[in-house]
N, C-alpha and C. Protein backbone atom coordinates (compact mmCIF):
# COMPACT_ATOMS: atom_id res chain seq x y z
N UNK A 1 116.24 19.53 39.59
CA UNK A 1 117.53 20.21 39.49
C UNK A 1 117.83 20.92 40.82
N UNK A 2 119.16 20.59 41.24
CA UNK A 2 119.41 21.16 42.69
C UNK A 2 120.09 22.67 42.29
N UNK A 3 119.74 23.35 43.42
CA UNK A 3 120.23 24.90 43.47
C UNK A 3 121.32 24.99 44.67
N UNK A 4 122.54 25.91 44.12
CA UNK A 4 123.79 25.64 44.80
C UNK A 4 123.18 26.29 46.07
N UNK A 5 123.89 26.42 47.23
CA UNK A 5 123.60 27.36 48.36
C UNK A 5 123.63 29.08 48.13
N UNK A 6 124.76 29.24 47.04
CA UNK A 6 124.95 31.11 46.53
C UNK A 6 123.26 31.09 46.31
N UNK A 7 122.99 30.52 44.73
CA UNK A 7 121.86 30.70 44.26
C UNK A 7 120.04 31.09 45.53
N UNK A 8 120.16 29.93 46.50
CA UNK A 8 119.58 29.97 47.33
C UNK A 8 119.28 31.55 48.36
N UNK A 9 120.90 31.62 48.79
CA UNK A 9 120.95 32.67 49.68
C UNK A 9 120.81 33.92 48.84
N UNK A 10 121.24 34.26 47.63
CA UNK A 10 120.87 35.04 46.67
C UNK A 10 119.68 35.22 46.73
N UNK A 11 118.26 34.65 46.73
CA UNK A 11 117.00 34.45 46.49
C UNK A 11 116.66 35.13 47.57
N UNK A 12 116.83 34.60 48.78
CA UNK A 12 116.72 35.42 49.81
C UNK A 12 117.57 36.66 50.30
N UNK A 13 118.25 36.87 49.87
CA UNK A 13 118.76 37.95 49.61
C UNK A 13 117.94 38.83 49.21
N UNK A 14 117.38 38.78 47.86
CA UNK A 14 116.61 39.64 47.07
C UNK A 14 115.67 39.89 47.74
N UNK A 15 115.00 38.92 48.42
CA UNK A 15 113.20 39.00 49.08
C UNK A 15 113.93 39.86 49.93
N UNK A 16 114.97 39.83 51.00
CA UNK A 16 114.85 41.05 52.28
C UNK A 16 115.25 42.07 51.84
N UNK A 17 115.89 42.47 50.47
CA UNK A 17 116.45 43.80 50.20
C UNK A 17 114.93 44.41 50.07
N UNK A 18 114.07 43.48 48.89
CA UNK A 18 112.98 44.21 48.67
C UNK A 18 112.22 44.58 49.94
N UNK A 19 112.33 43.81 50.79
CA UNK A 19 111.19 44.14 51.78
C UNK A 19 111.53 45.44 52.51
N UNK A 20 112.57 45.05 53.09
CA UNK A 20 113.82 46.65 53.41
C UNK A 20 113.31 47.66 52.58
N UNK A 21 113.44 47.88 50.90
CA UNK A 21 112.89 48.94 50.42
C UNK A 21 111.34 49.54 50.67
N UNK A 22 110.65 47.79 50.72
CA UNK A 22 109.00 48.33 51.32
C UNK A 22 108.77 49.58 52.25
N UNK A 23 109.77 48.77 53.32
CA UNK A 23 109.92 49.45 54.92
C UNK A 23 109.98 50.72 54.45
N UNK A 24 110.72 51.09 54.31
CA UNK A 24 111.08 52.04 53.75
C UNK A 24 110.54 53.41 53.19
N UNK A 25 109.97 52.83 52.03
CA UNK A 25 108.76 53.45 51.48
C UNK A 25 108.14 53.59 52.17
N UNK A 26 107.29 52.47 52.84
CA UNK A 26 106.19 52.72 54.30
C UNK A 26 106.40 53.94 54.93
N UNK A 27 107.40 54.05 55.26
CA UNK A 27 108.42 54.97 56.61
C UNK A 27 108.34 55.87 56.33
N UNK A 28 108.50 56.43 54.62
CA UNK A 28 108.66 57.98 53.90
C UNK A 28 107.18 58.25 53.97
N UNK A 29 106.54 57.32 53.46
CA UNK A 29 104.80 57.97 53.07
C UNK A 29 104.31 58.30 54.61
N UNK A 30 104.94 57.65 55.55
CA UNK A 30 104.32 57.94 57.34
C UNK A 30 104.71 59.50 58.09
N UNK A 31 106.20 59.87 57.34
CA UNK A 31 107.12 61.09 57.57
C UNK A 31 105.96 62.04 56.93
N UNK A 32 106.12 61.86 55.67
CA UNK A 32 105.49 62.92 54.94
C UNK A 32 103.83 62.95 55.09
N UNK A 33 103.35 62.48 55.64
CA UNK A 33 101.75 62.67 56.26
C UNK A 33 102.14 63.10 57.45
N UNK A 34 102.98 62.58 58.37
CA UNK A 34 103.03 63.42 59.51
C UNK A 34 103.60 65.15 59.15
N UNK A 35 104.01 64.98 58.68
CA UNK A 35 104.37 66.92 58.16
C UNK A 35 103.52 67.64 57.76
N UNK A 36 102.49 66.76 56.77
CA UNK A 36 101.43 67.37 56.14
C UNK A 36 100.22 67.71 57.87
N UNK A 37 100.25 66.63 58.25
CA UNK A 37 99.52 67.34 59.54
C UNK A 37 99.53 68.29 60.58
N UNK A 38 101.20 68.18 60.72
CA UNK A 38 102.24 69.09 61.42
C UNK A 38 101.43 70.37 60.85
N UNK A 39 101.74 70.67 59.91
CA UNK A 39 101.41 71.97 59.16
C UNK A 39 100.30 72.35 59.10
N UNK A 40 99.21 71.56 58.84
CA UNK A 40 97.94 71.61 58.64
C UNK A 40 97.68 72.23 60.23
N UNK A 41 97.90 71.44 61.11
CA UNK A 41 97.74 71.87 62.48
C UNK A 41 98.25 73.15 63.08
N UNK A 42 99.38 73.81 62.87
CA UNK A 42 100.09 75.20 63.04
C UNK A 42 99.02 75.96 62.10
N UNK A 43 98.47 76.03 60.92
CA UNK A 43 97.86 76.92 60.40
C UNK A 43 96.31 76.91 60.83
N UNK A 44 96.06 75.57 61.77
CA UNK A 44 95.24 76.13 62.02
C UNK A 44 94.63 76.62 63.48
N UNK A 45 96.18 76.64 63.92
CA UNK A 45 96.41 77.90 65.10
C UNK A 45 96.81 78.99 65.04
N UNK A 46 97.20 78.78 63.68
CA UNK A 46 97.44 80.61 63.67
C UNK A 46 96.10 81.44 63.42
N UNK A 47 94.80 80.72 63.19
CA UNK A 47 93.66 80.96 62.70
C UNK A 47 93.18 81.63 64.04
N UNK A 48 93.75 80.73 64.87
CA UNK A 48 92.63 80.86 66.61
C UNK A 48 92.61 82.20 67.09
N UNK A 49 91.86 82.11 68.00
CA UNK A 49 91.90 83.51 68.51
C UNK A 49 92.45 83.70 69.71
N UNK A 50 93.19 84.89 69.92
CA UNK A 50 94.41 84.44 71.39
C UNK A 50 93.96 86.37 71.82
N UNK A 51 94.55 86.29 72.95
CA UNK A 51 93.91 87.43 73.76
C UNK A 51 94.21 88.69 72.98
N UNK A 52 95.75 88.97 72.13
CA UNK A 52 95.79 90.24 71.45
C UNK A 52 95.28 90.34 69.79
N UNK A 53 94.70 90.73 69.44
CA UNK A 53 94.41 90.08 67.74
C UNK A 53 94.91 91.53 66.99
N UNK A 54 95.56 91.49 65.89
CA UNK A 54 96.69 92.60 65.46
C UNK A 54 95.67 92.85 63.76
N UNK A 55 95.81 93.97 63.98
CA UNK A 55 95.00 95.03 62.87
C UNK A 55 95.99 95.15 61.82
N UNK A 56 97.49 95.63 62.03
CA UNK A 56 98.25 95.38 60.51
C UNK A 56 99.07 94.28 60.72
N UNK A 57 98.67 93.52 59.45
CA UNK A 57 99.37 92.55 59.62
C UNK A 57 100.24 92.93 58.34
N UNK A 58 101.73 93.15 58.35
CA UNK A 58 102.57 93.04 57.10
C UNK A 58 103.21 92.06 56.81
N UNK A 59 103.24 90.81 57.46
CA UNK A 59 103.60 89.70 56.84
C UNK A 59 103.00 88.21 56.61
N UNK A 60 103.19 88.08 55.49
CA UNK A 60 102.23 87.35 55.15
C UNK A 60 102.24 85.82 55.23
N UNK A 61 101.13 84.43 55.28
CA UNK A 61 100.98 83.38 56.01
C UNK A 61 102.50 82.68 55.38
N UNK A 62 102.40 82.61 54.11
CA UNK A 62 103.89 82.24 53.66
C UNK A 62 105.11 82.35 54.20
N UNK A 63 105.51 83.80 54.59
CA UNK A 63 106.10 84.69 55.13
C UNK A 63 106.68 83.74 56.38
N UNK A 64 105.14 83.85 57.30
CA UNK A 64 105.54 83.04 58.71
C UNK A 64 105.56 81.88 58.93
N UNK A 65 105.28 80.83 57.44
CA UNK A 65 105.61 79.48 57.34
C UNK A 65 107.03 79.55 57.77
N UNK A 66 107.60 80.25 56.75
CA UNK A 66 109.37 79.95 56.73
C UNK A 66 109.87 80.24 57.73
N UNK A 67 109.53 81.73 58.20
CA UNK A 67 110.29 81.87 59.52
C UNK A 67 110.03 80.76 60.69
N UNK A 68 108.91 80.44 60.75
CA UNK A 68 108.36 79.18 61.59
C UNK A 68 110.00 77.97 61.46
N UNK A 69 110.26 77.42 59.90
CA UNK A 69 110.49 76.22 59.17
C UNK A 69 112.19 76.64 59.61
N UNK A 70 112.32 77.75 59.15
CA UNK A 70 114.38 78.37 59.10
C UNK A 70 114.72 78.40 61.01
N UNK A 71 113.41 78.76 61.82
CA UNK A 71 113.92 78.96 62.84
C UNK A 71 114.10 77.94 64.02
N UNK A 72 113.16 77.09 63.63
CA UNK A 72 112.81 75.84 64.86
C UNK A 72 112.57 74.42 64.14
N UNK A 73 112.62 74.42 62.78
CA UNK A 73 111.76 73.57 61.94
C UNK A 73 110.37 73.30 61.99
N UNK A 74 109.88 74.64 62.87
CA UNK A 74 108.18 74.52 63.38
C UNK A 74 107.71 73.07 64.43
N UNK A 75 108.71 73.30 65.23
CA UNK A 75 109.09 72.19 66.09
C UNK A 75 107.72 73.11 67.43
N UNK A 76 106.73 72.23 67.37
CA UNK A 76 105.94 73.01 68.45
C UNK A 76 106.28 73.10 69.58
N UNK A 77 106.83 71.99 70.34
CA UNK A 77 107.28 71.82 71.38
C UNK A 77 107.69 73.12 72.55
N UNK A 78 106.76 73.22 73.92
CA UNK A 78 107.10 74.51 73.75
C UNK A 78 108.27 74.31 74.83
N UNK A 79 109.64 74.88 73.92
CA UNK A 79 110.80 74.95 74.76
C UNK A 79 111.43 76.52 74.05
N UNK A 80 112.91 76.79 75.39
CA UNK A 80 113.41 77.75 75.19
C UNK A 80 114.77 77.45 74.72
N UNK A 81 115.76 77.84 73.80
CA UNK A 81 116.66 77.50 73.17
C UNK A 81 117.89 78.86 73.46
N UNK A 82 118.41 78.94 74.66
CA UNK A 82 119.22 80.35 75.35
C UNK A 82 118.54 81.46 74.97
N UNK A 83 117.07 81.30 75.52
CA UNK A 83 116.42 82.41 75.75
C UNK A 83 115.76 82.64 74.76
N UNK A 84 115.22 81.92 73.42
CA UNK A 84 114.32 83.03 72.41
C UNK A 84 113.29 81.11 72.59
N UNK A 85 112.42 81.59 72.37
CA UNK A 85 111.16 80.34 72.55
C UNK A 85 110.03 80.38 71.59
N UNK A 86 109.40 79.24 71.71
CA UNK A 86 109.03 78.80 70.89
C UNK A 86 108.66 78.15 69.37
N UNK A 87 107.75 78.62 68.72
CA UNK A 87 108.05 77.82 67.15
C UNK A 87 108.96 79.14 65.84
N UNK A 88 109.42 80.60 66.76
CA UNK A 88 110.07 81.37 65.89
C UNK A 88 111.44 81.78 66.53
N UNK A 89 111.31 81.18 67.89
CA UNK A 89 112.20 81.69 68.49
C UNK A 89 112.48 82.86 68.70
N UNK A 90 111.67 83.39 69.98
CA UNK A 90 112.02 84.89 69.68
C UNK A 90 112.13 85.14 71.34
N UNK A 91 112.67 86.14 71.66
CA UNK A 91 113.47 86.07 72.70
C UNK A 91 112.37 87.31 73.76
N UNK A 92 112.57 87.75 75.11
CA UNK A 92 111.91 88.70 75.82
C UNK A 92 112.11 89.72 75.16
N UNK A 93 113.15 89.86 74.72
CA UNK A 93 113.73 91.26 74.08
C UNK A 93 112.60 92.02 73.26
N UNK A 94 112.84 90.89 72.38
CA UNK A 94 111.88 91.16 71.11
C UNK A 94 110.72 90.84 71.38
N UNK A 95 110.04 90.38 72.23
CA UNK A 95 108.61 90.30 72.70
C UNK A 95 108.31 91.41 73.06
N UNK A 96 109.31 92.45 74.15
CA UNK A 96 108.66 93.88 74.72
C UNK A 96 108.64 94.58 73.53
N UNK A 97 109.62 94.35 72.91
CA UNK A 97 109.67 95.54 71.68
C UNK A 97 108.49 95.46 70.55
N UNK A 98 107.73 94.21 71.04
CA UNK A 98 106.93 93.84 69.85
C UNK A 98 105.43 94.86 70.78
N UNK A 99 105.32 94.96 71.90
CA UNK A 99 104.08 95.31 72.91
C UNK A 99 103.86 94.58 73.58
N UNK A 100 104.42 93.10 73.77
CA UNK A 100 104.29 92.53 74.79
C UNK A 100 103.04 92.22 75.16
N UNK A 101 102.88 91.03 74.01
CA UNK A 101 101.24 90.68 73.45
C UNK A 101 100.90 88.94 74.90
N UNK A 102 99.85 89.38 75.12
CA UNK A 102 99.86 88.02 76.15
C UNK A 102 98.31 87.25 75.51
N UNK A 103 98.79 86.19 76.31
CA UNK A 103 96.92 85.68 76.68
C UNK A 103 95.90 85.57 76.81
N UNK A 104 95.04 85.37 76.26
CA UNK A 104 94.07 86.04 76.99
C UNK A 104 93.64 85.56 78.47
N UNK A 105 93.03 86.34 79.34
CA UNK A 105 93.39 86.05 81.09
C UNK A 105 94.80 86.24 81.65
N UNK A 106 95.79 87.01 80.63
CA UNK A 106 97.14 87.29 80.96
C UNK A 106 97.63 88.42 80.76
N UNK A 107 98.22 89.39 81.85
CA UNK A 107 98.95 90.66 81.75
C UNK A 107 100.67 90.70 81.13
N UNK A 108 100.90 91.27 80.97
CA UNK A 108 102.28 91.60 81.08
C UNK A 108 103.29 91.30 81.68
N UNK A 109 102.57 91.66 83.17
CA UNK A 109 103.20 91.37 84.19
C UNK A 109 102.59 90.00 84.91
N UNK A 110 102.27 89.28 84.23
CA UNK A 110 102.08 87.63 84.59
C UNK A 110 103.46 87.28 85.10
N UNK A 111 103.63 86.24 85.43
CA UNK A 111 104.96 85.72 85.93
C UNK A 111 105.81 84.48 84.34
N UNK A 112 104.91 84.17 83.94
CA UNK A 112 104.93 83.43 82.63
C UNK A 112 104.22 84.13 81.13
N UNK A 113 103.81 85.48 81.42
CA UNK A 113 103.57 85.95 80.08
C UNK A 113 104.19 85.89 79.05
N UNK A 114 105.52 86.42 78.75
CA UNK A 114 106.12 86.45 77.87
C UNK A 114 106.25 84.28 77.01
N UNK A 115 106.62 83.74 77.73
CA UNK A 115 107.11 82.11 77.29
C UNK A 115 105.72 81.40 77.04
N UNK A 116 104.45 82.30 77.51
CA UNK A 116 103.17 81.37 77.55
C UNK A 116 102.84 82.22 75.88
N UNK A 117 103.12 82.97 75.95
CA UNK A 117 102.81 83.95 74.35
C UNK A 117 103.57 83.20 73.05
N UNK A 118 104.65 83.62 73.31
CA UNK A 118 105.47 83.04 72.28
C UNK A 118 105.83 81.42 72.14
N UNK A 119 105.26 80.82 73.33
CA UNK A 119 105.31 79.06 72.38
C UNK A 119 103.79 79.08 72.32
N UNK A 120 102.70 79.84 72.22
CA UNK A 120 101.63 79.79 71.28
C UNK A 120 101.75 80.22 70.41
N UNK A 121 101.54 79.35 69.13
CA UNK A 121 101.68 79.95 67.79
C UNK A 121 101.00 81.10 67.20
N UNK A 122 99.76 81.31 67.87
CA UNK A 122 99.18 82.24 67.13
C UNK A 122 99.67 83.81 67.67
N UNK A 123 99.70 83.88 68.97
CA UNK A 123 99.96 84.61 70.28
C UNK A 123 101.57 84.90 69.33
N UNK A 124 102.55 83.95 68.96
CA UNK A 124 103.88 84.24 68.72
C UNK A 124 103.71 85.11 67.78
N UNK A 125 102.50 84.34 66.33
CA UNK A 125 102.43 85.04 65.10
C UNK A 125 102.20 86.43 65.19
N UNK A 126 101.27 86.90 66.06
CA UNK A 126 100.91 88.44 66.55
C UNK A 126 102.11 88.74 66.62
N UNK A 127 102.69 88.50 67.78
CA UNK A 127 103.75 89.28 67.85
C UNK A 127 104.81 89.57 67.13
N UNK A 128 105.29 88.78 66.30
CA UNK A 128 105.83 88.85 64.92
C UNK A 128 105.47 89.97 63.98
N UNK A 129 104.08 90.19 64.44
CA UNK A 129 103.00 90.94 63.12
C UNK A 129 103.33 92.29 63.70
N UNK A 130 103.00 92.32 64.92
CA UNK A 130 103.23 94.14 65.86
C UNK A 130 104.83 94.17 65.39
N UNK A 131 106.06 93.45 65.78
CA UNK A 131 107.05 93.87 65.86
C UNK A 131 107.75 94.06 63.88
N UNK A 132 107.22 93.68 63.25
CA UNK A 132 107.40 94.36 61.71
C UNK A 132 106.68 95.23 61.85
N UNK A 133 105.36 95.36 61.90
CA UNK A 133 104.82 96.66 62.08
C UNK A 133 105.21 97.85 62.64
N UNK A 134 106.03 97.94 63.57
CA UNK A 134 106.69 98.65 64.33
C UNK A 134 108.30 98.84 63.56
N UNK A 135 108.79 97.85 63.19
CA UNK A 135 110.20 98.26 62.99
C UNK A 135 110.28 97.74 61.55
N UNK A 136 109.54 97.74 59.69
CA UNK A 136 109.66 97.41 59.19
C UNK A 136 110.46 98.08 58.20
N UNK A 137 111.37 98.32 57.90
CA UNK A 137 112.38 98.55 56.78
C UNK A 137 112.94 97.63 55.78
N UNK A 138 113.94 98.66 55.10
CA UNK A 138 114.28 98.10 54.03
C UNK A 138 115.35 97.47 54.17
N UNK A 139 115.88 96.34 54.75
CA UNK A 139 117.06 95.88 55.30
C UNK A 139 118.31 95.17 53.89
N UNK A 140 117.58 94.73 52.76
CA UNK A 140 118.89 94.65 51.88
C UNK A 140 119.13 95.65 50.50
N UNK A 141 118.34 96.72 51.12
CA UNK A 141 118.94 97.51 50.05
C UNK A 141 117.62 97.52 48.83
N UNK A 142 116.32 96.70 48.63
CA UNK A 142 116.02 96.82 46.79
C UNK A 142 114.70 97.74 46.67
N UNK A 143 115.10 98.81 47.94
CA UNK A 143 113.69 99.58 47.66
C UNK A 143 112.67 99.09 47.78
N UNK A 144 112.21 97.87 48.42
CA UNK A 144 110.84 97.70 49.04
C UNK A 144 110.73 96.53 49.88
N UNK A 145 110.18 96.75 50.65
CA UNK A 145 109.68 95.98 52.17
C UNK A 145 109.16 94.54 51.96
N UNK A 146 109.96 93.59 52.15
CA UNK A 146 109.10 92.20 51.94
C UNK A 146 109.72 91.10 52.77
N UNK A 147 109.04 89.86 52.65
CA UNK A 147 109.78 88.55 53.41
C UNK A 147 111.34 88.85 53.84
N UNK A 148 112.22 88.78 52.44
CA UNK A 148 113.51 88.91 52.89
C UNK A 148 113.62 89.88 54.27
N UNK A 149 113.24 91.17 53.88
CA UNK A 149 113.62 92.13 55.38
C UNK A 149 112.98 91.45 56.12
N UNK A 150 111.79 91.20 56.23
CA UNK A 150 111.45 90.64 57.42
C UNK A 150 111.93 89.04 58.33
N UNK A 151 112.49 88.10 57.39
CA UNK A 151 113.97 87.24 57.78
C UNK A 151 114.89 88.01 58.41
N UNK A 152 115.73 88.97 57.61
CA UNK A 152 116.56 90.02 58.66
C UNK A 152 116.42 90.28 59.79
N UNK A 153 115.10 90.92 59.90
CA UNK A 153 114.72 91.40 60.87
C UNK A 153 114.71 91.04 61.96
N UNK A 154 113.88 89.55 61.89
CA UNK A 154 113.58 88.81 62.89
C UNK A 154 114.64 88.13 63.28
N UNK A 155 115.72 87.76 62.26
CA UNK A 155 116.75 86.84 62.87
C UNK A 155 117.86 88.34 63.37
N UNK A 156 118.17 89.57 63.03
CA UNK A 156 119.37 90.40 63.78
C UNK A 156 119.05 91.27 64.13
N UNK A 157 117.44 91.63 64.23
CA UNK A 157 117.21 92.66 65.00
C UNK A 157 116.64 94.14 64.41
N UNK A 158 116.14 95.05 64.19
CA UNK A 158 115.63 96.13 63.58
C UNK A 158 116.91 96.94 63.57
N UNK A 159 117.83 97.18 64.56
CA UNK A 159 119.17 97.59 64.40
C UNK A 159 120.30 97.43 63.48
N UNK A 160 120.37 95.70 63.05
CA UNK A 160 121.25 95.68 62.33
C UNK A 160 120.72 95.01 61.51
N UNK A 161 119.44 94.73 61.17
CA UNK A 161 119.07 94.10 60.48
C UNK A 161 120.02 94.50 58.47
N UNK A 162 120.45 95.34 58.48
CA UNK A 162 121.81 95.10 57.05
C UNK A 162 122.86 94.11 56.84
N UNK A 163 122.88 93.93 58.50
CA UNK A 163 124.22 93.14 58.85
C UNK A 163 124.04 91.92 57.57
N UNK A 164 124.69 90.88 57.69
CA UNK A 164 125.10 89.92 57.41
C UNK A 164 123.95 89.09 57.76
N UNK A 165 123.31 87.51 57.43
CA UNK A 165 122.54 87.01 57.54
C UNK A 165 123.64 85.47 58.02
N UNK A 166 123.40 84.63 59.57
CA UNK A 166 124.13 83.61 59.32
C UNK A 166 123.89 82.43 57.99
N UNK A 167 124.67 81.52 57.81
CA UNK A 167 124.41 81.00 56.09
C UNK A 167 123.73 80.04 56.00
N UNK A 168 123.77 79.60 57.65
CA UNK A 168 122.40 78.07 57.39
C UNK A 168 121.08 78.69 57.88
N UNK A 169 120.96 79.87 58.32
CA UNK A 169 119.55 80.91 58.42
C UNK A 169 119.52 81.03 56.62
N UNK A 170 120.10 81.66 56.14
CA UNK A 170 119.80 82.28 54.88
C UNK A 170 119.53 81.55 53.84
N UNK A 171 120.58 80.57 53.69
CA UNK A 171 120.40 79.05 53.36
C UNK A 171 118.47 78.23 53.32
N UNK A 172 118.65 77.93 54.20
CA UNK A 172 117.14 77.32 54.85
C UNK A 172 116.16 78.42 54.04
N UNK A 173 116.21 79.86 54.75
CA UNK A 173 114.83 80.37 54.64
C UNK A 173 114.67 80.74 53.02
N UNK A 174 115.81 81.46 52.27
CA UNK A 174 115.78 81.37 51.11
C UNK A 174 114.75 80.54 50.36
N UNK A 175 115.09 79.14 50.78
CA UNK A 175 114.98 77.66 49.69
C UNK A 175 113.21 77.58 50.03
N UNK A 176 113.11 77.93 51.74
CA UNK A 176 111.98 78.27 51.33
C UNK A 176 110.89 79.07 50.88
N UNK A 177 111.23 80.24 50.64
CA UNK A 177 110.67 81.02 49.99
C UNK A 177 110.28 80.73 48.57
N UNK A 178 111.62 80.47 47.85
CA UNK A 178 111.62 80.00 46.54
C UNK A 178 110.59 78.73 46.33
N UNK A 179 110.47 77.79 47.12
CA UNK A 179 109.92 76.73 47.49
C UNK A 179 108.03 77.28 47.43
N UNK A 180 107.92 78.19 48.81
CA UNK A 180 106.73 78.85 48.48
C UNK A 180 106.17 79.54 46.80
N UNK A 181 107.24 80.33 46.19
CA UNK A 181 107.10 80.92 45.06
C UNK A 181 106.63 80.14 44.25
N UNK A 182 107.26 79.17 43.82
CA UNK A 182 106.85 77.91 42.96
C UNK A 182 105.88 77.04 43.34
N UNK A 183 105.59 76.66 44.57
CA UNK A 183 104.05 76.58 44.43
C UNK A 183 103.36 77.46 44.19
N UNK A 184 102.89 78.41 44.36
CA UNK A 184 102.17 80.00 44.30
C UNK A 184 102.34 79.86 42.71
N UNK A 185 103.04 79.89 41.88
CA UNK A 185 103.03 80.02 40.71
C UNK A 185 102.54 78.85 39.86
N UNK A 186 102.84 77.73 40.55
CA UNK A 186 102.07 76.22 39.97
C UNK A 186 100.44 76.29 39.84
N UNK A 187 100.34 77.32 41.54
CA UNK A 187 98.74 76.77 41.23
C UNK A 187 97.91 77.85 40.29
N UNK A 188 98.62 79.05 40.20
CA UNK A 188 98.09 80.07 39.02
C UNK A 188 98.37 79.58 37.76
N UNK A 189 99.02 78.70 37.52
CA UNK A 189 98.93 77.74 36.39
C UNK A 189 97.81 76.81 35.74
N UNK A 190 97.35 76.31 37.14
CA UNK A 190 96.81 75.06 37.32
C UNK A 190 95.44 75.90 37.05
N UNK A 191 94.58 77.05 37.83
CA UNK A 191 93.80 77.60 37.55
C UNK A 191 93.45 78.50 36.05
N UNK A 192 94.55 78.91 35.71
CA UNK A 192 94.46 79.30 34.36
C UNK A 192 94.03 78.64 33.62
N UNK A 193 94.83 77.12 33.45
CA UNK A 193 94.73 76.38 32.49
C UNK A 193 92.66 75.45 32.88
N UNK A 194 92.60 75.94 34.51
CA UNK A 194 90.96 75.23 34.29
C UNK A 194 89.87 76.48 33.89
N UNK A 195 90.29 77.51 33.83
CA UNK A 195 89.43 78.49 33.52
C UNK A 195 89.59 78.33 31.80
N UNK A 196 90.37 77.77 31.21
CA UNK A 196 91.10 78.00 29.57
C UNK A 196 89.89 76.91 29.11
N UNK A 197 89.91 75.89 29.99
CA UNK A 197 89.79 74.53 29.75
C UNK A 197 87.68 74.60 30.03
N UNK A 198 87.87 75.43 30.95
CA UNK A 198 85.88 75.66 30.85
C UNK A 198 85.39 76.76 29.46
N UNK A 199 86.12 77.45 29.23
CA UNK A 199 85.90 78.37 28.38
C UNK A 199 86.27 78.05 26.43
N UNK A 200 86.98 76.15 26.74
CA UNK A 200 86.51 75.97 25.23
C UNK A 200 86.02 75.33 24.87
């Protein structure tokens, strides 16, 4: 029995759509391992040890995921974006105001201190850590000090940090917070239910 030419090209049709979807798939599972490493790798520079190492730390690893994720997409790359650098973007300003944390083998008055600090992640994270420490308030109002102010903070400043939040900053870091929350709460789930699960 002969098959018209539609029928034919139809057939092949189908085989390249599917394969297209393979690709595809391939492509997503390659994205999403590269992120998982991405990440894996930033946390475990924020671990390292860099010339200033900070005694209060008030914000927490979650905390500086997002700001990392809302501000640069944790884009390591170390570049400057009109002046605030690296993976939080944070500018000279806010580096002196933070103490003006360097290198180790690096002063202050290096010629590259400030841009060699802050596109190191860990070196940035410090400074992040001194400058809440230094300027941490209550920036929307609910009576106590947490992530949100410290989003404020970092994105308008200890000054106006009440102001207004722009909407694809607030947007972004929000979703991830919430994002963080719900894992955080999955895996106190997940442990409950194996402690429930040894105990009958």
């Amino acid at each position: 029995m002969h098959r018209s030419a539609s029928q034919l090209c139809g057939k092949h049709g189908n085989v390249r759509s599917s394969s297209r979807l393979a690709l595809q798939s391939e492509a997503s599972k390659m994205l999403n391992s590269l992120k998982l490493l991405i990440s894996v790798w930033l946390l475990l520079l924020l671990h390292c040890v860099s010339g200033d190492e900070v005694e209060n730390k008030p914000v927490t690893e979650d905390c500086l995921e997002c700001l990392c994720e809302t501000m640069s997409g944790c884009n390591a790359t170390e570049i400057c974006v009109n002046g605030a650098c690296g993976i939080f973007r944070i500018t000279e300003g806010y580096w002196a105001e933070a103490g003006q944390l360097t290198l180790p083998n690096e002063t202050p008055l290096s010629a590259h201190a400030f841009t060699n600090c802050v596109n190191q992640p860990h070196c940035a994270a410090n400074t992040i850590q001194h400058y809440m420490h230094k300027h941490g308030q209550d920036c929307n109002g609910d009576e106590h000090i947490d992530c949100l102010d410290f989003g404020a903070l970092h994105k308008l400043g200890n000054l106006q940090c009440r102001g207004e939040l722009p909407y694809i900053f607030a947007k972004v870091f929000n979703r991830c917070l919430k994002a963080k929350q719900r894992n955080a709460s999955e895996s106190r789930n997940q442990t409950l239910n194996r402690v429930k699960n040894k105990s009958t």
